[in-house]
Protein backbone atom coordinates (compact mmCIF):
# COMPACT_ATOMS: atom_id res chain seq x y z
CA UNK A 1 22.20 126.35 19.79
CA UNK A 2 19.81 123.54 18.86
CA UNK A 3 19.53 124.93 15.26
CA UNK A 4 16.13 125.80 15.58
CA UNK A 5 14.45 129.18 16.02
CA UNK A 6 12.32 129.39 18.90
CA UNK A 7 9.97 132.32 19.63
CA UNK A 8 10.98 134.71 22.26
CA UNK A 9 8.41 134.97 24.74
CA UNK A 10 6.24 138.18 24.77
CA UNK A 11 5.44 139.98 28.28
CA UNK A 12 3.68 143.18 28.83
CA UNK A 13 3.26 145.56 25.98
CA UNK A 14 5.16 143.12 23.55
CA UNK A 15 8.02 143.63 25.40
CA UNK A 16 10.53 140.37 24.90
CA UNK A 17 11.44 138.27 27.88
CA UNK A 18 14.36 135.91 28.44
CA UNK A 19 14.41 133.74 30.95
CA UNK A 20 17.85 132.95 32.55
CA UNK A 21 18.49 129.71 30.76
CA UNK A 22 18.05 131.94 27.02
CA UNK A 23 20.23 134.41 28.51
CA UNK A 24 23.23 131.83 29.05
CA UNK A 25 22.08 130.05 25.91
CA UNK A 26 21.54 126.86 27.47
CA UNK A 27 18.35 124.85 26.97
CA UNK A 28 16.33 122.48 29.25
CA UNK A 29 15.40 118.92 28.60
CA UNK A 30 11.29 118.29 28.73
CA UNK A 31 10.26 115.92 30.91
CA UNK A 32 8.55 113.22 29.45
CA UNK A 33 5.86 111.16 32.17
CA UNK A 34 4.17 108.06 31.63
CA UNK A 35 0.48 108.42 31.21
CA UNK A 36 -1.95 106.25 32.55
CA UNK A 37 -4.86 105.11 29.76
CA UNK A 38 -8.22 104.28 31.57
CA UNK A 39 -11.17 103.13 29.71
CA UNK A 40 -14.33 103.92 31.89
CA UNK A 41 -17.22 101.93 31.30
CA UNK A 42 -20.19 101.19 33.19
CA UNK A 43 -20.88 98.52 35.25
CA UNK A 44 -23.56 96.85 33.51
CA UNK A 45 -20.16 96.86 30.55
CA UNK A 46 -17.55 95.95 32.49
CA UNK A 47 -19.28 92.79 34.36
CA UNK A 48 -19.88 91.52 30.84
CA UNK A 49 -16.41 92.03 29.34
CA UNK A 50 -14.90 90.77 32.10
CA UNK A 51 -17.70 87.99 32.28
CA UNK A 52 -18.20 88.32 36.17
CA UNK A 53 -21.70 89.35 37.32
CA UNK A 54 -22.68 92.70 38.40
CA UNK A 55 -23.54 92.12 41.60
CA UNK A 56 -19.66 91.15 42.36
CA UNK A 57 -18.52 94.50 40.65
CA UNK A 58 -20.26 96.31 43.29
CA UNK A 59 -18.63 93.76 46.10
CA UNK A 60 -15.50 95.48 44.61
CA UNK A 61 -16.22 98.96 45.09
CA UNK A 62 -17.83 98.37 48.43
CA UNK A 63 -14.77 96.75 49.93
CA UNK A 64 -12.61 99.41 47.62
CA UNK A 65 -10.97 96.79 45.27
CA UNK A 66 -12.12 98.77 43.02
CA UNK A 67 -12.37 102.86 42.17
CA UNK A 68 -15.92 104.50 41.55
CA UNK A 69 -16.05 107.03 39.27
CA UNK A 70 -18.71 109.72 38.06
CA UNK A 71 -19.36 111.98 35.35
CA UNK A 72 -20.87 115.60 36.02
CA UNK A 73 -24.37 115.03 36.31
CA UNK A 74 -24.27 111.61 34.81
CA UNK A 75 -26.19 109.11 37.20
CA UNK A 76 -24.17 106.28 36.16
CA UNK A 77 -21.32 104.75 37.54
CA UNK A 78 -18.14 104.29 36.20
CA UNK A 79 -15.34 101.90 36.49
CA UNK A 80 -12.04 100.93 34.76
CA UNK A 81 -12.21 97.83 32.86
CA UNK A 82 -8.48 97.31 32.98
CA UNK A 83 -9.21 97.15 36.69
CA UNK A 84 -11.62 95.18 36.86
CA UNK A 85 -9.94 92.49 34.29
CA UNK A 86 -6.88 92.75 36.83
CA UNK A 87 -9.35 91.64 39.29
CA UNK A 88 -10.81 89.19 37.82
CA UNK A 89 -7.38 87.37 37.19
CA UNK A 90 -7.25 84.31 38.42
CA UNK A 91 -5.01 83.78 42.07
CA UNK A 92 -3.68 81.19 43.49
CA UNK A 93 -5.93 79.10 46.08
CA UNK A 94 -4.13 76.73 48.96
CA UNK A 95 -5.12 73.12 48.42
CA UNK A 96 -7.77 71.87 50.60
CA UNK A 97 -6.48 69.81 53.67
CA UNK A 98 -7.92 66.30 53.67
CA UNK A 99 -9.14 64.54 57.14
């Protein structure tokens, strides 16, 4: 035992049930999975904290750089700024060929 008391779970009419793993008195491990933290903004937000101009935000989602999302009946759309400051990371360009 893990030294703990755990609370036997109740079925119909109260009844206890044990599940096969109680029965042999063996427990299992929780899984544990990473969660993903997305801070949704809108675009008007996003294009100034990532200091690029709106009109290239919505380049992104056209050409699907970029993820739309929407809220219920919220007429605004949403994007992740982490995505869009990945985006806006600077790459590297091939030198220009001289003549």
């Amino acid at each position: 035992m893990t030294g703990r008391a755990t609370k036997p779970f109740l079925g119909e009419g109260g009844r206890e049930v044990r599940t096969a793993e109680a029965q042999a008195g063996t427990t299992r491990q929780a899984r544990c999975y990473p969660v993903a933290v997305v801070q949704l903004v809108q675009v008007d937000r996003a294009a100034e904290k990532a200091g690029v101009s709106r009109r290239t935000i919505y380049r992104w989602l056209k050409d699907g750089s970029l993820k739309r999302f929407k809220r219920g009946g919220d007429p605004f759309v949403l994007v992740d700024l982490g995505a869009v400051r990945q985006l806006r990371k600077p790459r590297p360009v091939a030198p220009k060929r001289s003549a």
